[in-house]
PDB file of N, CA and C in Angstrom:
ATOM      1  N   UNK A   1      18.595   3.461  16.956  1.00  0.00           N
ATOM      2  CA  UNK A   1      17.193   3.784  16.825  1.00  0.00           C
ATOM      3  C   UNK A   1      16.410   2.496  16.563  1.00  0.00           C
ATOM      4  N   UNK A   2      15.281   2.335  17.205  1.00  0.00           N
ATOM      5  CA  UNK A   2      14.184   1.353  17.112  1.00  0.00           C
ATOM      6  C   UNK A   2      13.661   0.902  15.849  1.00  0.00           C
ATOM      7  N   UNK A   3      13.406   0.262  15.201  1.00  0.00           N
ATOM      8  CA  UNK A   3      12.513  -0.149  14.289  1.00  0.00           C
ATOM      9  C   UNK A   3      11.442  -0.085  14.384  1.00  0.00           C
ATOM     10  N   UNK A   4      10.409   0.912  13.201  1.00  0.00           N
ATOM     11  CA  UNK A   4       8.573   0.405  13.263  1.00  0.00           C
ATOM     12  C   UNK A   4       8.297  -0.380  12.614  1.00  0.00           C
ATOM     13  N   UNK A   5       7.390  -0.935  13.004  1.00  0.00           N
ATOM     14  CA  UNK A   5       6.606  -2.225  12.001  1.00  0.00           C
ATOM     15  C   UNK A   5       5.392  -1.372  11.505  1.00  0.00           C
ATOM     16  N   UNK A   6       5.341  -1.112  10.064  1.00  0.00           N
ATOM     17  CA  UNK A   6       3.699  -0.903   9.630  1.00  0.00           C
ATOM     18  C   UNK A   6       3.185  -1.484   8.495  1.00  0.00           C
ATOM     19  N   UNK A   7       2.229  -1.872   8.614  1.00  0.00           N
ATOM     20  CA  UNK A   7       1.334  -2.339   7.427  1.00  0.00           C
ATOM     21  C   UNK A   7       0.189  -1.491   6.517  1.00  0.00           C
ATOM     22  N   UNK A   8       0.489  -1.206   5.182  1.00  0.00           N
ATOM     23  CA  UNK A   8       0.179  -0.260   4.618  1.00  0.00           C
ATOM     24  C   UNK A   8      -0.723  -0.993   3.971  1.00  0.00           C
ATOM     25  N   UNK A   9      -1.998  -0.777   3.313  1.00  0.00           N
ATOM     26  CA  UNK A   9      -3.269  -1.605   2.626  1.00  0.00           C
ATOM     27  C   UNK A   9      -3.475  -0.444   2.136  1.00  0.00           C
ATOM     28  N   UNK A  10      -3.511  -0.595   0.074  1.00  0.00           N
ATOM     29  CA  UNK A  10      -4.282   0.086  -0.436  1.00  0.00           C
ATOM     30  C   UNK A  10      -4.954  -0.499  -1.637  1.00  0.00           C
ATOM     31  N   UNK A  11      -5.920  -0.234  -1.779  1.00  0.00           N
ATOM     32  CA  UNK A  11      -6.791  -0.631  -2.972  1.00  0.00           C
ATOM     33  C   UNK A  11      -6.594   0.360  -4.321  1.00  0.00           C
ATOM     34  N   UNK A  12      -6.670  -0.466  -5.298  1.00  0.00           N
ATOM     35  CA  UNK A  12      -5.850  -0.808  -6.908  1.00  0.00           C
ATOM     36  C   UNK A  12      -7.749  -1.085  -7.551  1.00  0.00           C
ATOM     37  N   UNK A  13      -7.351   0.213  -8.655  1.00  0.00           N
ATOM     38  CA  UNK A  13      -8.977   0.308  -9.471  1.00  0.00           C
ATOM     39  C   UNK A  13      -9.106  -1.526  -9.529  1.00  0.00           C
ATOM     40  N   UNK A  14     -10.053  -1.945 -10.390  1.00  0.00           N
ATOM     41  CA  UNK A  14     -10.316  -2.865 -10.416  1.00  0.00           C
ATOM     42  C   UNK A  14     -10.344  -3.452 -12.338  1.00  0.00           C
ATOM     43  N   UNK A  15     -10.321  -2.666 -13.009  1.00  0.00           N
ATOM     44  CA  UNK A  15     -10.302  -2.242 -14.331  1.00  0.00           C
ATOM     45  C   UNK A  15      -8.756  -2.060 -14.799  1.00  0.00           C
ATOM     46  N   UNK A  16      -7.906  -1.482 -14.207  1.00  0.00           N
ATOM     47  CA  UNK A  16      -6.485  -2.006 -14.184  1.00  0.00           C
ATOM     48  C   UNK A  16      -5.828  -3.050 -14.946  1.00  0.00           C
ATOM     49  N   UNK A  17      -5.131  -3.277 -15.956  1.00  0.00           N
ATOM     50  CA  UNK A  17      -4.713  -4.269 -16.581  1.00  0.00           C
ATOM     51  C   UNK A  17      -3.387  -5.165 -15.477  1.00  0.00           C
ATOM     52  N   UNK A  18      -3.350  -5.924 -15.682  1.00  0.00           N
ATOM     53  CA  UNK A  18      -2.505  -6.959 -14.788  1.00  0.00           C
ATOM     54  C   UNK A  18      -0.745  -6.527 -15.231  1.00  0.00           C
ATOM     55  N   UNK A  19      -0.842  -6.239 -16.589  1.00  0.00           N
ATOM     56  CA  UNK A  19       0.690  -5.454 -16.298  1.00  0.00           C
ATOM     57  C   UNK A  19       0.877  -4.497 -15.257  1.00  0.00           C
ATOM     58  N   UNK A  20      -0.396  -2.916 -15.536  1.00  0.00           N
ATOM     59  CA  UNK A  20      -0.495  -1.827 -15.020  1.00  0.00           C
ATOM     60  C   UNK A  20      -0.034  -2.022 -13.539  1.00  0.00           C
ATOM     61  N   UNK A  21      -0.846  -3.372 -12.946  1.00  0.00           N
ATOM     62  CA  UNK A  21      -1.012  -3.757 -11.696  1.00  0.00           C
ATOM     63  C   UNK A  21       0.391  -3.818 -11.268  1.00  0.00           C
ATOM     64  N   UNK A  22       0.982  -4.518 -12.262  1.00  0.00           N
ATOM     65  CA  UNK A  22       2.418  -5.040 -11.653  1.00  0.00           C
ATOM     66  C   UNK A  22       3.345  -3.607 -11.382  1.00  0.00           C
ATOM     67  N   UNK A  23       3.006  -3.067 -12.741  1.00  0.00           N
ATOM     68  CA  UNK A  23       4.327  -2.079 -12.456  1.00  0.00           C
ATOM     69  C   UNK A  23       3.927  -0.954 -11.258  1.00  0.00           C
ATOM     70  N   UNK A  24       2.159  -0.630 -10.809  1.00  0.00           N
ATOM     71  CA  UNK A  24       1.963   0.011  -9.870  1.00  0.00           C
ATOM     72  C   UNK A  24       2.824  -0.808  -8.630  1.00  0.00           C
ATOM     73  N   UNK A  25       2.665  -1.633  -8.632  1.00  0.00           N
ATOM     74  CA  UNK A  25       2.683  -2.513  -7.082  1.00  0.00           C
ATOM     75  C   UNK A  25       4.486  -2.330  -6.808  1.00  0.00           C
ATOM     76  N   UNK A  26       4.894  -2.555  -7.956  1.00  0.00           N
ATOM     77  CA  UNK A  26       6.931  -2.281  -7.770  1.00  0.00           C
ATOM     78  C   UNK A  26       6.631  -0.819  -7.677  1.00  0.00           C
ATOM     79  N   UNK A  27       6.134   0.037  -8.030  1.00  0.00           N
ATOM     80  CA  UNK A  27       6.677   1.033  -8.026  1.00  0.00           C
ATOM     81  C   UNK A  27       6.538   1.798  -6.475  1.00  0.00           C
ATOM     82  N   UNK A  28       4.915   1.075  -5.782  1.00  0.00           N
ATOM     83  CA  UNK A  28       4.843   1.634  -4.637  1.00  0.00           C
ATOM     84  C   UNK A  28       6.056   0.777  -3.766  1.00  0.00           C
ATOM     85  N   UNK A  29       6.198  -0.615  -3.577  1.00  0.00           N
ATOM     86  CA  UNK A  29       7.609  -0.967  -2.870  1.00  0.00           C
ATOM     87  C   UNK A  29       8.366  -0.435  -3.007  1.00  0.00           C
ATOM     88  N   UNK A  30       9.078  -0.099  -4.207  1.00  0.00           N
ATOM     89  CA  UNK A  30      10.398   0.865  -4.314  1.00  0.00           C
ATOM     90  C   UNK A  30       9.786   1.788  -3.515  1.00  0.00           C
ATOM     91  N   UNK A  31       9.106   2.843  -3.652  1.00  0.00           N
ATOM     92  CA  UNK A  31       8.730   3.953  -2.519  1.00  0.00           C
ATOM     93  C   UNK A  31       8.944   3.594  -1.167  1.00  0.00           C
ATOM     94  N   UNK A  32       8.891   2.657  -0.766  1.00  0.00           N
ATOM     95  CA  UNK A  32       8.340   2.068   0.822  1.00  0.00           C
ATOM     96  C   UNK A  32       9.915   1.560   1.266  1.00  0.00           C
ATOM     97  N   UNK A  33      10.757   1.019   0.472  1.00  0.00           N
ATOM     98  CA  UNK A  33      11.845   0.259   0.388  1.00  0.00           C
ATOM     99  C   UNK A  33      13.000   1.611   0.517  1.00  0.00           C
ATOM    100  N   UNK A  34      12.755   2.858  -0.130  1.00  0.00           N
ATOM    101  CA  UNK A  34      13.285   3.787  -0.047  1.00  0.00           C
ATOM    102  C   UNK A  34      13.975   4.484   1.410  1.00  0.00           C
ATOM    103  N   UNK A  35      14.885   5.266   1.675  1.00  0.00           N
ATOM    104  CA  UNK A  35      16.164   5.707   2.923  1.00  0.00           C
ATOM    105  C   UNK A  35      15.412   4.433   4.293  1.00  0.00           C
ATOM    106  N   UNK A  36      16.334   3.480   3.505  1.00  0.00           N
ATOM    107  CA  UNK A  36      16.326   2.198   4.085  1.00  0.00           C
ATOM    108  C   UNK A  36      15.238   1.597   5.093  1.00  0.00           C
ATOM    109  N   UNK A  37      14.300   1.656   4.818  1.00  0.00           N
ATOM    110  CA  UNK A  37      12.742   0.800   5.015  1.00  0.00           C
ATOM    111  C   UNK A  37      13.436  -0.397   4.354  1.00  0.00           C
ATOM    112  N   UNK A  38      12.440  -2.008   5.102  1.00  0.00           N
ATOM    113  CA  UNK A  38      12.482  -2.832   4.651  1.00  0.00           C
ATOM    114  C   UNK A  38      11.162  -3.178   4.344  1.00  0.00           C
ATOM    115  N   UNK A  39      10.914  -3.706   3.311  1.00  0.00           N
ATOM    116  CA  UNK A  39       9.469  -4.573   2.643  1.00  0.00           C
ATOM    117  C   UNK A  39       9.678  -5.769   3.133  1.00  0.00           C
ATOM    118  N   UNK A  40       8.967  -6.365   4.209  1.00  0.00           N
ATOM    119  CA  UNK A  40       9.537  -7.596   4.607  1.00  0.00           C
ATOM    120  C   UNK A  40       8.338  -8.405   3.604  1.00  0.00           C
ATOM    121  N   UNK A  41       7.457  -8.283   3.080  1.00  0.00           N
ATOM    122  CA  UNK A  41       6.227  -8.590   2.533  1.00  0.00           C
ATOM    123  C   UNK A  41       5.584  -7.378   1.448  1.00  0.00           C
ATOM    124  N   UNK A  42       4.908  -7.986   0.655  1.00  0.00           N
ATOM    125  CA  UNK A  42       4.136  -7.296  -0.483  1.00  0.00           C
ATOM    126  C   UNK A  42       2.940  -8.312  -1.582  1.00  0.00           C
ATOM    127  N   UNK A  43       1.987  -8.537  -1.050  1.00  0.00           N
ATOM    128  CA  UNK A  43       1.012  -8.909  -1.642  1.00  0.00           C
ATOM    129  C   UNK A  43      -0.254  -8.855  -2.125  1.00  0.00           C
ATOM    130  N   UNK A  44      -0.816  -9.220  -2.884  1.00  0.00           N
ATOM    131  CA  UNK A  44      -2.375  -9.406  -2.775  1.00  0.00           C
ATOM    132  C   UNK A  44      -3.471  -9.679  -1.813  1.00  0.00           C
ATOM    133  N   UNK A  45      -4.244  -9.267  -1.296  1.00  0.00           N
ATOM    134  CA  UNK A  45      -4.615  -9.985  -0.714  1.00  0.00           C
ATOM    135  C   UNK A  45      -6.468 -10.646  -1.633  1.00  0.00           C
ATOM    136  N   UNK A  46      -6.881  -9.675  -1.815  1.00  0.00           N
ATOM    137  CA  UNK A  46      -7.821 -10.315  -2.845  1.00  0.00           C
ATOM    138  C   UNK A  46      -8.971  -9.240  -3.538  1.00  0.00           C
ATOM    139  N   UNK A  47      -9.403  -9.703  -4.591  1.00  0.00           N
ATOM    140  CA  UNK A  47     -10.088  -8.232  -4.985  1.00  0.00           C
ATOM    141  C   UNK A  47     -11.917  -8.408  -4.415  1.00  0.00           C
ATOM    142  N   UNK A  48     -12.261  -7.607  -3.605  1.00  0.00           N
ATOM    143  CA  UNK A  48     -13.674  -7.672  -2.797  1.00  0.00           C
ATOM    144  C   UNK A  48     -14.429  -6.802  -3.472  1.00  0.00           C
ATOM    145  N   UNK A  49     -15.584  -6.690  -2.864  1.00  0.00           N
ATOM    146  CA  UNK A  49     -16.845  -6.014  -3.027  1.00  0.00           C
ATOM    147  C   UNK A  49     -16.646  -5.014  -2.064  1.00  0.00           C
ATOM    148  N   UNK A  50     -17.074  -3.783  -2.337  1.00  0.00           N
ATOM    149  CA  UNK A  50     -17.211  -2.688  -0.958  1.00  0.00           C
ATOM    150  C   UNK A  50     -18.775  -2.485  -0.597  1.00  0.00           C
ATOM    151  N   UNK A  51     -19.188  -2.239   0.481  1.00  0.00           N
ATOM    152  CA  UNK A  51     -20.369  -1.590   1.226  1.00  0.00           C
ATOM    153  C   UNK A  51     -20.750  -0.783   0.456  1.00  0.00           C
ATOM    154  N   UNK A  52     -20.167   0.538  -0.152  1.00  0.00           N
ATOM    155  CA  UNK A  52     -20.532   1.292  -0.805  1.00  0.00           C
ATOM    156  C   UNK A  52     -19.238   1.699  -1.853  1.00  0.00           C
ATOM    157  N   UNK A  53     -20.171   2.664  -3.150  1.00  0.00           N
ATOM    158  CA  UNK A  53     -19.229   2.943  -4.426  1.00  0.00           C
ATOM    159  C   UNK A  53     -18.111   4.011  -3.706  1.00  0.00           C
ATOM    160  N   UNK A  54     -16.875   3.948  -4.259  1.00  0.00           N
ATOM    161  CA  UNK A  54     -15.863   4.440  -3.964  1.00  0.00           C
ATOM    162  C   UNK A  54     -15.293   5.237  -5.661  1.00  0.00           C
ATOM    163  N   UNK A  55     -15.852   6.171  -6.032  1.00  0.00           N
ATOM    164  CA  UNK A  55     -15.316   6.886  -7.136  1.00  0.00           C
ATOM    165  C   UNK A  55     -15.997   5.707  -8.004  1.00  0.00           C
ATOM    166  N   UNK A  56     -17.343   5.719  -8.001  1.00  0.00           N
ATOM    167  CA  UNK A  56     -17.833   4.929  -8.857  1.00  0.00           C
ATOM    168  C   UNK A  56     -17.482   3.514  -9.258  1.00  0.00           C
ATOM    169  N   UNK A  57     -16.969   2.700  -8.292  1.00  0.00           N
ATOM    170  CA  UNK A  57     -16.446   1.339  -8.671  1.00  0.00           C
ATOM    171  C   UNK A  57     -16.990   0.713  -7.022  1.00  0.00           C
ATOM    172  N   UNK A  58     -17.818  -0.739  -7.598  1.00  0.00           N
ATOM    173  CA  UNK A  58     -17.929  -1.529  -6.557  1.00  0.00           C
ATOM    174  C   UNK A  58     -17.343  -1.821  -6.113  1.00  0.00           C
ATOM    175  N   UNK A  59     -15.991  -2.829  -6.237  1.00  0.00           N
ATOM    176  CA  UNK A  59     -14.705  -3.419  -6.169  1.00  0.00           C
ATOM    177  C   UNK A  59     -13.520  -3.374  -6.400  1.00  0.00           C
ATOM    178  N   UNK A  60     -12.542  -3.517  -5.492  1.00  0.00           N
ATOM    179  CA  UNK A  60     -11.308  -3.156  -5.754  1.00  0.00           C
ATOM    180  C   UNK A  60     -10.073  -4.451  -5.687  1.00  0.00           C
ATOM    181  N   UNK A  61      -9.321  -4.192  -5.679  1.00  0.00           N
ATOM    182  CA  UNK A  61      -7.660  -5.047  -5.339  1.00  0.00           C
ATOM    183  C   UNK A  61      -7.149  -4.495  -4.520  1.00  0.00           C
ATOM    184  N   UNK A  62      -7.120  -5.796  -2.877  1.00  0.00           N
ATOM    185  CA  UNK A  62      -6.696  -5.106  -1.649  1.00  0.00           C
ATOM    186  C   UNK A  62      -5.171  -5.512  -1.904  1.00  0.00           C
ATOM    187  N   UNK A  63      -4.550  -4.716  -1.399  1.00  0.00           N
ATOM    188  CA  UNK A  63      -2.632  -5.325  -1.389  1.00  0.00           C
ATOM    189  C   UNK A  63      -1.834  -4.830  -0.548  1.00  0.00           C
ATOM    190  N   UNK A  64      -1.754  -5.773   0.317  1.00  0.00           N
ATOM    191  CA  UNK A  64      -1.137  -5.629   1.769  1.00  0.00           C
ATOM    192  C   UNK A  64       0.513  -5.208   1.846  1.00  0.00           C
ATOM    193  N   UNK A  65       1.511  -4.485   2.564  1.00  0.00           N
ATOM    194  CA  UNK A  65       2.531  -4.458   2.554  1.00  0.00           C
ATOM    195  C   UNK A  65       3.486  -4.165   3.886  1.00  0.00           C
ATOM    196  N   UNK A  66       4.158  -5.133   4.447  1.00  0.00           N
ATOM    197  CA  UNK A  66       4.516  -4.901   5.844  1.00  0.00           C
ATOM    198  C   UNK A  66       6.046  -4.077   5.750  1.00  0.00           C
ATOM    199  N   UNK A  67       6.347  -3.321   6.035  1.00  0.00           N
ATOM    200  CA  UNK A  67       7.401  -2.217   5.947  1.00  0.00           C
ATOM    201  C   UNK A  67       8.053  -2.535   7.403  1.00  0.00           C
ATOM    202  N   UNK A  68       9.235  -2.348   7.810  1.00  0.00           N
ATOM    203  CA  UNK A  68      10.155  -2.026   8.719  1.00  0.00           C
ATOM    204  C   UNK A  68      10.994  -0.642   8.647  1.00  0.00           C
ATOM    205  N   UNK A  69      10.980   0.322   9.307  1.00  0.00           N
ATOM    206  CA  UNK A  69      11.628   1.214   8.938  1.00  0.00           C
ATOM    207  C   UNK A  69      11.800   1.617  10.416  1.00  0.00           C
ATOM    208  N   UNK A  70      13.049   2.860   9.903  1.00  0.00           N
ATOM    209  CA  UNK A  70      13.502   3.502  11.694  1.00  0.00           C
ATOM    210  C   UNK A  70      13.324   4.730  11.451  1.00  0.00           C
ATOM    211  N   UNK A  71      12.916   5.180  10.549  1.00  0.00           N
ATOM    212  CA  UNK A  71      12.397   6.769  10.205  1.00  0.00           C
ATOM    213  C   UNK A  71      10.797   6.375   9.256  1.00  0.00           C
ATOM    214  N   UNK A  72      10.477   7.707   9.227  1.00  0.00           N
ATOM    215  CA  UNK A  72       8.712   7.688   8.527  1.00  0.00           C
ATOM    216  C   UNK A  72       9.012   8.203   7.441  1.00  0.00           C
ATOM    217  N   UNK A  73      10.294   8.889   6.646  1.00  0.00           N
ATOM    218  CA  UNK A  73      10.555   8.902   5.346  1.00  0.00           C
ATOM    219  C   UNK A  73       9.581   8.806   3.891  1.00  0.00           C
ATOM    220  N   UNK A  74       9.286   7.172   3.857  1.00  0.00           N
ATOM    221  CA  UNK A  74       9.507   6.478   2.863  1.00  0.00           C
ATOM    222  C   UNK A  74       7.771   6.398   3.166  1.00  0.00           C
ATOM    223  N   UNK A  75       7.398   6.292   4.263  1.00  0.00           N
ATOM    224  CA  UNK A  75       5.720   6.519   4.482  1.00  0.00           C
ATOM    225  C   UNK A  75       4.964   7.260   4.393  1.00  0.00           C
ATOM    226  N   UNK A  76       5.807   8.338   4.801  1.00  0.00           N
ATOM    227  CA  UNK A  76       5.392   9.407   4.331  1.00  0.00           C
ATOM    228  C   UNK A  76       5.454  10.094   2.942  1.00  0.00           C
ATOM    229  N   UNK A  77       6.376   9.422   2.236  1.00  0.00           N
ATOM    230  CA  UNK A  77       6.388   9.554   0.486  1.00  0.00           C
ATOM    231  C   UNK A  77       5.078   8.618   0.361  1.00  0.00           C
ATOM    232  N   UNK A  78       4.773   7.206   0.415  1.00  0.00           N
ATOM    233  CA  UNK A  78       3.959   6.444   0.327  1.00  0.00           C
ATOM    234  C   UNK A  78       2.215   7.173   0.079  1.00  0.00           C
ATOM    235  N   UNK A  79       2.428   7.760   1.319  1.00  0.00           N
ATOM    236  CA  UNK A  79       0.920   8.389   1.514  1.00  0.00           C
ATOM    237  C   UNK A  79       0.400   9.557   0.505  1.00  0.00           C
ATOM    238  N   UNK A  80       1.473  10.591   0.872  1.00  0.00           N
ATOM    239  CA  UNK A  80       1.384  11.680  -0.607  1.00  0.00           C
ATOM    240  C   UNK A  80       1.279  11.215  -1.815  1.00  0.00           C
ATOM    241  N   UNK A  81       1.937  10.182  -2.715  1.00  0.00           N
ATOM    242  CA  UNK A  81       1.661   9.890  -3.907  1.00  0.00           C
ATOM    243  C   UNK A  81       0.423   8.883  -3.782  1.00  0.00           C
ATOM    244  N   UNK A  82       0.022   8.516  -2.781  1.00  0.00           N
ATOM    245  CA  UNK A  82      -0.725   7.570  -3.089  1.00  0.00           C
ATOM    246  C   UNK A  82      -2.179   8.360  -2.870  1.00  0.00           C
ATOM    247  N   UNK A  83      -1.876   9.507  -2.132  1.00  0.00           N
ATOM    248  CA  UNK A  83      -3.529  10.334  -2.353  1.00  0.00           C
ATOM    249  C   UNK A  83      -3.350  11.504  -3.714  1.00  0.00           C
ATOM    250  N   UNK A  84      -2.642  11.048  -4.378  1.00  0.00           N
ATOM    251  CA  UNK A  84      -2.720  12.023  -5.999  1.00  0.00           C
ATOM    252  C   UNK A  84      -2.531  10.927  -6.909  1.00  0.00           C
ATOM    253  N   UNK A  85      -2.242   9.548  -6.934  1.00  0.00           N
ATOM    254  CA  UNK A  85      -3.136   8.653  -7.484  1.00  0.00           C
ATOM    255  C   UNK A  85      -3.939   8.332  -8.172  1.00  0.00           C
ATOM    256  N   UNK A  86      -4.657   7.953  -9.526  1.00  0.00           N
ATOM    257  CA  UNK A  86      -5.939   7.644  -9.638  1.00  0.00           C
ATOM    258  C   UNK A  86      -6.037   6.251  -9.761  1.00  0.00           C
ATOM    259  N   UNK A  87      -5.401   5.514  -9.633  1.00  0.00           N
ATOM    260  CA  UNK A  87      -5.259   4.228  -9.596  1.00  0.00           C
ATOM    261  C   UNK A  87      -5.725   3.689  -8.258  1.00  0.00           C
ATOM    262  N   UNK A  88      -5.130   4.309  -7.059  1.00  0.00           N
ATOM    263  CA  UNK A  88      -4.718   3.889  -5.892  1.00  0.00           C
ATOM    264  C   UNK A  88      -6.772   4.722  -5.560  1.00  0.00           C
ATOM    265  N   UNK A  89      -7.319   3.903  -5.200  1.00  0.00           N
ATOM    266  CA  UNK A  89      -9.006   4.053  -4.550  1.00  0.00           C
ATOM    267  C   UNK A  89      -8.678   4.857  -3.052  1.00  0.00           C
ATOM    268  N   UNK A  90      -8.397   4.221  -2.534  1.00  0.00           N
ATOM    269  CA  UNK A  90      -7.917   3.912  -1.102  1.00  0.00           C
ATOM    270  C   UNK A  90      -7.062   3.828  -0.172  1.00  0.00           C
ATOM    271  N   UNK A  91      -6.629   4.365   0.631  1.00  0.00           N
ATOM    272  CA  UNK A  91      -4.713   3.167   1.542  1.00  0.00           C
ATOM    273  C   UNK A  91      -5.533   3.671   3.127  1.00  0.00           C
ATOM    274  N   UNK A  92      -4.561   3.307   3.515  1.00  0.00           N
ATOM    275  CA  UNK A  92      -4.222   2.732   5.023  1.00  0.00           C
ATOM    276  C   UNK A  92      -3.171   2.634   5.980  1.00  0.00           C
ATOM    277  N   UNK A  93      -2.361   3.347   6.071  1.00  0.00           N
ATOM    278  CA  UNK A  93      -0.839   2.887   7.253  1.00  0.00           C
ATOM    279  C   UNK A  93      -1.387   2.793   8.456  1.00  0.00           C
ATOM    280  N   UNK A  94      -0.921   1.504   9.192  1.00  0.00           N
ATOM    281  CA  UNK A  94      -1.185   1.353  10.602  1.00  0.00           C
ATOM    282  C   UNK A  94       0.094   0.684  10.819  1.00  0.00           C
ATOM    283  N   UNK A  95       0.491   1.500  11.907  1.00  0.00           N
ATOM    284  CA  UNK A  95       1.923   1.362  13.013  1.00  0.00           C
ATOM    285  C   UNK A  95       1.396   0.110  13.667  1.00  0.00           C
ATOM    286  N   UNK A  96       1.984  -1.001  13.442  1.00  0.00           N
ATOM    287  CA  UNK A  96       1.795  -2.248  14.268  1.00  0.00           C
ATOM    288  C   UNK A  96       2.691  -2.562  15.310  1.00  0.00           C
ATOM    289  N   UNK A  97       1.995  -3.102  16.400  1.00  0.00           N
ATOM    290  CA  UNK A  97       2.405  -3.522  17.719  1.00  0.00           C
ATOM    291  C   UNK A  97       2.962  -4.397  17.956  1.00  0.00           C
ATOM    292  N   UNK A  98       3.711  -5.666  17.303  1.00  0.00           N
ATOM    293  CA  UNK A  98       4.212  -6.943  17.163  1.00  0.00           C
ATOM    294  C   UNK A  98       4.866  -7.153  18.786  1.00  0.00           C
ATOM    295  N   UNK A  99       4.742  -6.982  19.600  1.00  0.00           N
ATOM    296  CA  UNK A  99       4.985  -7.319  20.641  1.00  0.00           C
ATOM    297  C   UNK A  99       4.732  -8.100  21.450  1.00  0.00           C
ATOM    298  N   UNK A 100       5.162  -9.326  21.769  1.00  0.00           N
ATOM    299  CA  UNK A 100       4.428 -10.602  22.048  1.00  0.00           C
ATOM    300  C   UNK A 100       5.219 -10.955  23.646  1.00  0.00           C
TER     301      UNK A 100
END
């Protein structure tokens, strides 16, 4: 079976203590890393301003994460906990095309 490439982006309150941050951010990799997904990447990317309030907060913490997986498993865990959340503002999975 094939490998997908996706990149998951979700935004992290902004009020969040920098421990909180940490142990959210392992805890969503372990999720993603889960019936063998790879995290080839997991970072910050930076905390912005939004266009408009999102649950009452201007700004958030974007944090990028590139996954490899051969099943949707672990993305599909990803997405469910991450829309019952109150931490998590926001996400994003997009199936990337790396095909060059």
């Amino acid at each position: 079976m094939t490998q997908t490439n996706y990149e998951v982006t979700y935004i992290i309150k902004p009020d969040i203590d920098e421990e909180a941050k940490a142990a959210l951010i392992k805890h969503y990799d372990e999720v993603l890393a889960a019936d063998g997904a790879e995290v080839v990447d997991s970072k910050d990317w930076s905390k912005r301003r939004f266009a408009y309030e999102i649950n009452d907060y201007r700004d958030g913490v974007y944090h990028i994460v590139n996954v490899k997986t051969d099943n949707d498993k672990s993305i599909n865990e990803f997405d469910r906990l991450a829309k019952i959340d109150n931490a998590v503002l926001r996400h994003m999975i997009v199936k990337r095309d790396d095909k060059k």
